[in-house]
Structure formats: structure tokens, C-alpha cells
C-alpha atoms as a PDB file:
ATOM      1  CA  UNK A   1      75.646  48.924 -97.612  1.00  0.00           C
ATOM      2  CA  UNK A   2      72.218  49.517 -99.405  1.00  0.00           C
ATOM      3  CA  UNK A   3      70.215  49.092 -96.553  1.00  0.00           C
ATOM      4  CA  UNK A   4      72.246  51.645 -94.592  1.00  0.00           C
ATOM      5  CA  UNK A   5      71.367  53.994 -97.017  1.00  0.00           C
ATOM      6  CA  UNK A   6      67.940  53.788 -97.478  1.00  0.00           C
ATOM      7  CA  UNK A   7      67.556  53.637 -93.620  1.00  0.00           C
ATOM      8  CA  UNK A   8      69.314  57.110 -93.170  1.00  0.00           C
ATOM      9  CA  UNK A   9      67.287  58.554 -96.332  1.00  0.00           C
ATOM     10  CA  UNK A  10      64.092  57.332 -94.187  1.00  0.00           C
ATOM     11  CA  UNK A  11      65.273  59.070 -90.930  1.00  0.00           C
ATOM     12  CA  UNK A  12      66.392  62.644 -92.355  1.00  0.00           C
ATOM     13  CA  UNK A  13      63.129  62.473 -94.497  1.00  0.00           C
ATOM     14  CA  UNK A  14      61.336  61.685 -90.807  1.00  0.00           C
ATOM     15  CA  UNK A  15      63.266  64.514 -89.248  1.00  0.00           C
ATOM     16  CA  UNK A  16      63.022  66.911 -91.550  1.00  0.00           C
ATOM     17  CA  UNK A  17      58.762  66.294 -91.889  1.00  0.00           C
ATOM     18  CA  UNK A  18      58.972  66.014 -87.772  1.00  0.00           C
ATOM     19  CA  UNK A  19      60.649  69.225 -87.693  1.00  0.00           C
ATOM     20  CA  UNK A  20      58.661  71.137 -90.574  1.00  0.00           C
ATOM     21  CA  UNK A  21      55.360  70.399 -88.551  1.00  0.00           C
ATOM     22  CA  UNK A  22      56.941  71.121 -85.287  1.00  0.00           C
ATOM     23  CA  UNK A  23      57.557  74.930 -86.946  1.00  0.00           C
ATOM     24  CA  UNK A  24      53.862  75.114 -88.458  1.00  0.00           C
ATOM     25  CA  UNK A  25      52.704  74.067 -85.380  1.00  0.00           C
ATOM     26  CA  UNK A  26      53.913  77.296 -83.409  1.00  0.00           C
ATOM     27  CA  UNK A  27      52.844  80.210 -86.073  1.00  0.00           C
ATOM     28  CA  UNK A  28      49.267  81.762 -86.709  1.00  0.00           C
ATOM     29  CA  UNK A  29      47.752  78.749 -87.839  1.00  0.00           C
ATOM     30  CA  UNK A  30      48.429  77.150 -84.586  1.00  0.00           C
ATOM     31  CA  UNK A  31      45.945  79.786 -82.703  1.00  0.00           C
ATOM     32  CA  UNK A  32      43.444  79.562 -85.344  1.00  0.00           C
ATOM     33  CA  UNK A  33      43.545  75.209 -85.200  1.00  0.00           C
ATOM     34  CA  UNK A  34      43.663  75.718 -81.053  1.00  0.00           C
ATOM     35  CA  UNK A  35      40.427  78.032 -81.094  1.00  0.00           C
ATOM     36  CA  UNK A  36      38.704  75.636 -83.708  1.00  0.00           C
ATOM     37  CA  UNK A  37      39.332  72.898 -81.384  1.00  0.00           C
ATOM     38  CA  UNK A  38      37.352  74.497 -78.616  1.00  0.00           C
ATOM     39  CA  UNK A  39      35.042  75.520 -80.564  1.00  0.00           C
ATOM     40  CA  UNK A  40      34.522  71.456 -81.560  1.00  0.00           C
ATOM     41  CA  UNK A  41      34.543  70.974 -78.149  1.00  0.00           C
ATOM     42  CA  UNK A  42      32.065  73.572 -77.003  1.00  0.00           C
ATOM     43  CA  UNK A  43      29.716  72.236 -79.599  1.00  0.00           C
ATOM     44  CA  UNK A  44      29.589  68.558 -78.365  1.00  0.00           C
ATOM     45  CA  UNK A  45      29.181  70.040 -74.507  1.00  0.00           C
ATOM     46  CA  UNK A  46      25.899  71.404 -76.268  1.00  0.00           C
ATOM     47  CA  UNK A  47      25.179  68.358 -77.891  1.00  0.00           C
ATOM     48  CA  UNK A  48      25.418  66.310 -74.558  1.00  0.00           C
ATOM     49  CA  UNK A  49      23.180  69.014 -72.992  1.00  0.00           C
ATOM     50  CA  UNK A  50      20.516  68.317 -75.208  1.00  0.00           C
ATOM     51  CA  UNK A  51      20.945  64.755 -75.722  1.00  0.00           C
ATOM     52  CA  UNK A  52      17.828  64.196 -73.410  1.00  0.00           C
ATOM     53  CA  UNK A  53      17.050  62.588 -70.151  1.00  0.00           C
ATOM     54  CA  UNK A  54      19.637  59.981 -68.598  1.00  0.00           C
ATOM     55  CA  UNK A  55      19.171  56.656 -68.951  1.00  0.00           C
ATOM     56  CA  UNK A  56      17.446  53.836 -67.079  1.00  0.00           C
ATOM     57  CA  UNK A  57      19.791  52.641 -64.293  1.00  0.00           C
ATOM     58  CA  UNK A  58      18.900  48.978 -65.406  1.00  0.00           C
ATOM     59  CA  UNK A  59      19.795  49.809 -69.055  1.00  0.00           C
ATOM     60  CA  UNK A  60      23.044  51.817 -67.583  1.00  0.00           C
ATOM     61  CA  UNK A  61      23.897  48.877 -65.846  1.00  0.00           C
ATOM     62  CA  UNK A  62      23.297  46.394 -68.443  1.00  0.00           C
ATOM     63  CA  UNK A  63      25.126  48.454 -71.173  1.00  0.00           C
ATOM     64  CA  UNK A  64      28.298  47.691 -68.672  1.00  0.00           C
ATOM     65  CA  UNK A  65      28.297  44.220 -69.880  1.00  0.00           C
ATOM     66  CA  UNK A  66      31.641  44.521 -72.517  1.00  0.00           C
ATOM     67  CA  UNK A  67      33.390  45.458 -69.281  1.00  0.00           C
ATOM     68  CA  UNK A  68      31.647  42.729 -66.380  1.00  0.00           C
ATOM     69  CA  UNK A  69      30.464  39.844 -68.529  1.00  0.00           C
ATOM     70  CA  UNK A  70      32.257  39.886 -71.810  1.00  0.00           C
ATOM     71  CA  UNK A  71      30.714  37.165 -74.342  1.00  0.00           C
ATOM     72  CA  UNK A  72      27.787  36.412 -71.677  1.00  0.00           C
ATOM     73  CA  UNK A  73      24.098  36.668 -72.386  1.00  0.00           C
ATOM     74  CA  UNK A  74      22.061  38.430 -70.667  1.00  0.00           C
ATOM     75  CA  UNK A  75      19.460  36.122 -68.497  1.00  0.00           C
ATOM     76  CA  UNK A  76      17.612  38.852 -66.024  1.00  0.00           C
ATOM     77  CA  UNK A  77      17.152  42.469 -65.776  1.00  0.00           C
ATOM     78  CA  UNK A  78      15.312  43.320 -62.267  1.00  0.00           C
ATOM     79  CA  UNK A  79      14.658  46.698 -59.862  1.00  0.00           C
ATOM     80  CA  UNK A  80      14.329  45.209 -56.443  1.00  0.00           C
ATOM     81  CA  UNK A  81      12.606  46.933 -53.246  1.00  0.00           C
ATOM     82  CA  UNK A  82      14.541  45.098 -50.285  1.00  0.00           C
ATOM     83  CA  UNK A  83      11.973  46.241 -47.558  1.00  0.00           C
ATOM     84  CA  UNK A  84      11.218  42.344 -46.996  1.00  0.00           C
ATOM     85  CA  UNK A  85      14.389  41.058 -47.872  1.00  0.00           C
ATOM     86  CA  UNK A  86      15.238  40.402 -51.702  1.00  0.00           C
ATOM     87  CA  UNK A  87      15.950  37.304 -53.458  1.00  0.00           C
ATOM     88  CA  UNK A  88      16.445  36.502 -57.155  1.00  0.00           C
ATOM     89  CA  UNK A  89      16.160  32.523 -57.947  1.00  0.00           C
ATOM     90  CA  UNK A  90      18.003  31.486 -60.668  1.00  0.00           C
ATOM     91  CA  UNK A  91      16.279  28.064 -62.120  1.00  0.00           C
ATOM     92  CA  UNK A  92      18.290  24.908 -62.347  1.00  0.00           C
ATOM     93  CA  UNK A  93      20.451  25.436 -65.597  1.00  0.00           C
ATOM     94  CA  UNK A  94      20.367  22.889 -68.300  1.00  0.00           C
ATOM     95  CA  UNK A  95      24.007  23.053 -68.351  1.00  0.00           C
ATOM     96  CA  UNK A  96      26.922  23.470 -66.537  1.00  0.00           C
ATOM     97  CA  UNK A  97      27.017  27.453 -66.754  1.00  0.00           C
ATOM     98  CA  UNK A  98      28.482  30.567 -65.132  1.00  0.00           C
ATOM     99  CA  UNK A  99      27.650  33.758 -63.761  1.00  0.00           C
ATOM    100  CA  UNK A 100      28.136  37.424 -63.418  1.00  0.00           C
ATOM    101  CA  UNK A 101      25.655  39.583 -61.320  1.00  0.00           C
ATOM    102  CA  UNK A 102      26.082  43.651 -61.371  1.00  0.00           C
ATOM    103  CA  UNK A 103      23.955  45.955 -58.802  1.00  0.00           C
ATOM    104  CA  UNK A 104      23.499  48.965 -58.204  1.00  0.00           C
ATOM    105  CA  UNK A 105      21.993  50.478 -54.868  1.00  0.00           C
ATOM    106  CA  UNK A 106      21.348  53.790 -53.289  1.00  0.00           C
ATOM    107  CA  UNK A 107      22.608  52.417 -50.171  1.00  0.00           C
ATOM    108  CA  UNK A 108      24.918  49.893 -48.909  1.00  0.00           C
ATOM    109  CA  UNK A 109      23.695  46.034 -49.335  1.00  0.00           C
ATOM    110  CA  UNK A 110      25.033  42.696 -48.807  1.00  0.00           C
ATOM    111  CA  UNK A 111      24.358  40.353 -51.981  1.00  0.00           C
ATOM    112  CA  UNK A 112      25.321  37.040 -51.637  1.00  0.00           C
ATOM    113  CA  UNK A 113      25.462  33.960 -54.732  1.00  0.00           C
ATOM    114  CA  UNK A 114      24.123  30.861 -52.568  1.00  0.00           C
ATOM    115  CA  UNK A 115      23.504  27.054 -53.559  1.00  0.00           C
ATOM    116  CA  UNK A 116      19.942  26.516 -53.130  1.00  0.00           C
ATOM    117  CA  UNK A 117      20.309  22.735 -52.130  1.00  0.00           C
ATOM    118  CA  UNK A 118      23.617  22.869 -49.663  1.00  0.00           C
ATOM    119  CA  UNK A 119      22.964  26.551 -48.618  1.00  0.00           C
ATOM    120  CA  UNK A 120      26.383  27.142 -49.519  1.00  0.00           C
ATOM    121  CA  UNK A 121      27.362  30.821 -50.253  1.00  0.00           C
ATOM    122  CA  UNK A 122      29.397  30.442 -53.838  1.00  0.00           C
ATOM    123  CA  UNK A 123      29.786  34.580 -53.739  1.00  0.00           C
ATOM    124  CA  UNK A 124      29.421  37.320 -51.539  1.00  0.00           C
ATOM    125  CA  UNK A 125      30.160  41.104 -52.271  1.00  0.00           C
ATOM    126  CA  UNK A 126      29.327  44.357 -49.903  1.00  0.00           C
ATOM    127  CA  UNK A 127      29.039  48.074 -51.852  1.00  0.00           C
ATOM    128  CA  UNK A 128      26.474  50.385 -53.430  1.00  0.00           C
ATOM    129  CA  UNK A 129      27.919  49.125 -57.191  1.00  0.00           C
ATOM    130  CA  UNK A 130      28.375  45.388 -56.668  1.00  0.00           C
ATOM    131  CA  UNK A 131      29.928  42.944 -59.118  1.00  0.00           C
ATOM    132  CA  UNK A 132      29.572  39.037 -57.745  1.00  0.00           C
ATOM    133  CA  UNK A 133      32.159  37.017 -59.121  1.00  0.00           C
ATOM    134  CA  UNK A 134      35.308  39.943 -59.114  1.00  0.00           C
ATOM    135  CA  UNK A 135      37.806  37.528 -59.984  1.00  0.00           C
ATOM    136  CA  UNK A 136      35.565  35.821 -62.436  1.00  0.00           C
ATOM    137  CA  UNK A 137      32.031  34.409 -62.777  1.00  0.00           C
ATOM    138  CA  UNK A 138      30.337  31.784 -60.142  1.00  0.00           C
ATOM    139  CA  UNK A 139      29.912  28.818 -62.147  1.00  0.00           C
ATOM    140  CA  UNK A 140      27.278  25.915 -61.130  1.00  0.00           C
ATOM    141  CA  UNK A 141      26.631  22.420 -62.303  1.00  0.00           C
ATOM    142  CA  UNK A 142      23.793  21.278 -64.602  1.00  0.00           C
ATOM    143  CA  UNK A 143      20.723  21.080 -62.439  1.00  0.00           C
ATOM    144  CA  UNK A 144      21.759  23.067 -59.293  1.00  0.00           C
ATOM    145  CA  UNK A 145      19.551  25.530 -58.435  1.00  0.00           C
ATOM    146  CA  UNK A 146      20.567  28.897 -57.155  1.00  0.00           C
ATOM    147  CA  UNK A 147      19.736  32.290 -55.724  1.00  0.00           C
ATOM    148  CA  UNK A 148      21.266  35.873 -55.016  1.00  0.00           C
ATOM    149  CA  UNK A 149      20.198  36.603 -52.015  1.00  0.00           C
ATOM    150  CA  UNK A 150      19.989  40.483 -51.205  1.00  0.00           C
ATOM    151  CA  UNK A 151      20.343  42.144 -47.305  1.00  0.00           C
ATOM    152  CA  UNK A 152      20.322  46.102 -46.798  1.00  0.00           C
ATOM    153  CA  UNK A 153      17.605  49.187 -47.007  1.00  0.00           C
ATOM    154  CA  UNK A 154      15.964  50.909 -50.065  1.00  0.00           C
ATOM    155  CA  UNK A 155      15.980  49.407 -53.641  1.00  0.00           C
ATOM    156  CA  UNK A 156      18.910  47.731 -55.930  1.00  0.00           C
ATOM    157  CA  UNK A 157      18.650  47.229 -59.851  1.00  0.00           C
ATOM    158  CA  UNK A 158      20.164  43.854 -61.245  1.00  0.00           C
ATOM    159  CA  UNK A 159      21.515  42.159 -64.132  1.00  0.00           C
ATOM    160  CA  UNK A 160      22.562  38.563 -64.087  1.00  0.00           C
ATOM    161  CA  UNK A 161      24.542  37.754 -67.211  1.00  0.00           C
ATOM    162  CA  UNK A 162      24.964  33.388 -68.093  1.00  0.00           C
ATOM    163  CA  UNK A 163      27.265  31.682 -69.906  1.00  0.00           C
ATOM    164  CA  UNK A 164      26.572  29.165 -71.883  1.00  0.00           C
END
């Protein structure tokens, strides 16, 4: 029977402060909070204004790691020209290890995650903002050597992330 009680004290008590703030909410004080939050908000439009120049695409596109290679290091950070085809080799890891690759491109390229010694294509992707391995990174075996191969016209930044 106690705990009845001291449940139904704990809900009018809610109500009543719910209410109470509801009421506060829609006098004078209500205009005066609405137009200080604009002002706040007008403020840090101003600050982003003068924040300065916009970033590097590679550092853009690296800073995207928390949400395309959580936990992964990051092994290479490259602007490409694909005039004559592009190509990143990735040495022969040490270790069994995975994966991720992000691009970016001004125009539409083909990137592809291929096996150096089979020729195998592990990954492929098509876009201007390209993440191999959607589903999850391309992982290789301890010694295999591969590339990202890159197909299309103007110039692509990259970041290849590894784990271990």
C-alpha cells in the first residue's frame, strides 16, 4: 500500500511541475526566451561566416572516418589526376587486415579493390562519393598484395583506412 502512495505523490508532483511550465511557457517570458533564441542562433550563423575558408577535401574526407572506418587507422591520404588511369598499390600487409577506401570525385568514376596476384576484383563501387566495402571492409590475407584501381575523367581524393 506504501508504494502506491508514493507512486501517486510522484505523478501529481510530475503533473503539477509539467503543467506549471506548460503555463510559463505561453506568457511574456515565452516571447522574450523565443527572440533570445534567435538571437543565439543568428550569432553562430555569424560565427560560421567567419570561421574561414573550407576545408581540404582530403581532410573533409578523412574526418568522415567515425562514420566509414570506425576503430581503423588511417594508412593513405592521396589526390589523384586519372588522365592516365589511376592506381593506388597497397603493399603486401604483414597481417591478415581489412579495408575501407572513401573517394571523392568531381565526376563519375569506377574504383575497383583488386588482388594483385589472381586479378580478382574483391570490391567494386560506381559514384562521385564512393565508399569500397558498403557492407563492410575488404579484408586480405597476410602477404597478398593489392590495388584500387581507378577508371573515369578529372581528379578523385582518397583515404584508405586498415585494420589491424
Amino acid at each position: 500500500m506504501g508504494w502506491r502512495i508514493l507512486v501517486a505523490g510522484t505523478l501529481l508532483v510530475t503533473l503539477a511541475c509539467g503543467a506549471q511550465a506548460v503555463r510559463r511557457a505561453s506568457g511574456p517570458e515565452a516571447r522574450t526566451a523565443a527572440g533570445a533564441r534567435s538571437d543565439a542562433a543568428a550569432s553562430s550563423e555569424a560565427a560560421a561566416a567567419d570561421a574561414g575558408p573550407p576545408l581540404d577535401p582530403l581532410v573533409q574526407l578523412a574526418a568522415s572516418q567515425d562514420g566509414v572506418a570506425p576503430g581503423m587507422r588511417e594508412v593513405l591520404r592521396r589526390h589523384l589526376e586519372l588522365a592516365d588511369g589511376g592506381a593506388i598499390e597497397l603493399p603486401a600487409p604483414t597481417s591478415d587486415t581489412c579495408f575501407r577506401v572513401a573517394f571523392t570525385a568531381g565526376e563519375l568514376v569506377d574504383v575497383s579493390f583488386v588482388d594483385v596476384l589472381s586479378g580478382a576484383t574483391l570490391a567494386d563501387a560506381r559514384g562521385t562519393h564512393v565508399h569500397l566495402g558498403p557492407r563492410g571492409p575488404v579484408c586480405v590475407r597476410k602477404g597478398q598484395a593489392s590495388r584500387v584501381s581507378l577508371r573515369g575523367e578529372g581528379s578523385v581524393d582518397a583515404v584508405v583506412w586498415a585494420s589491424p
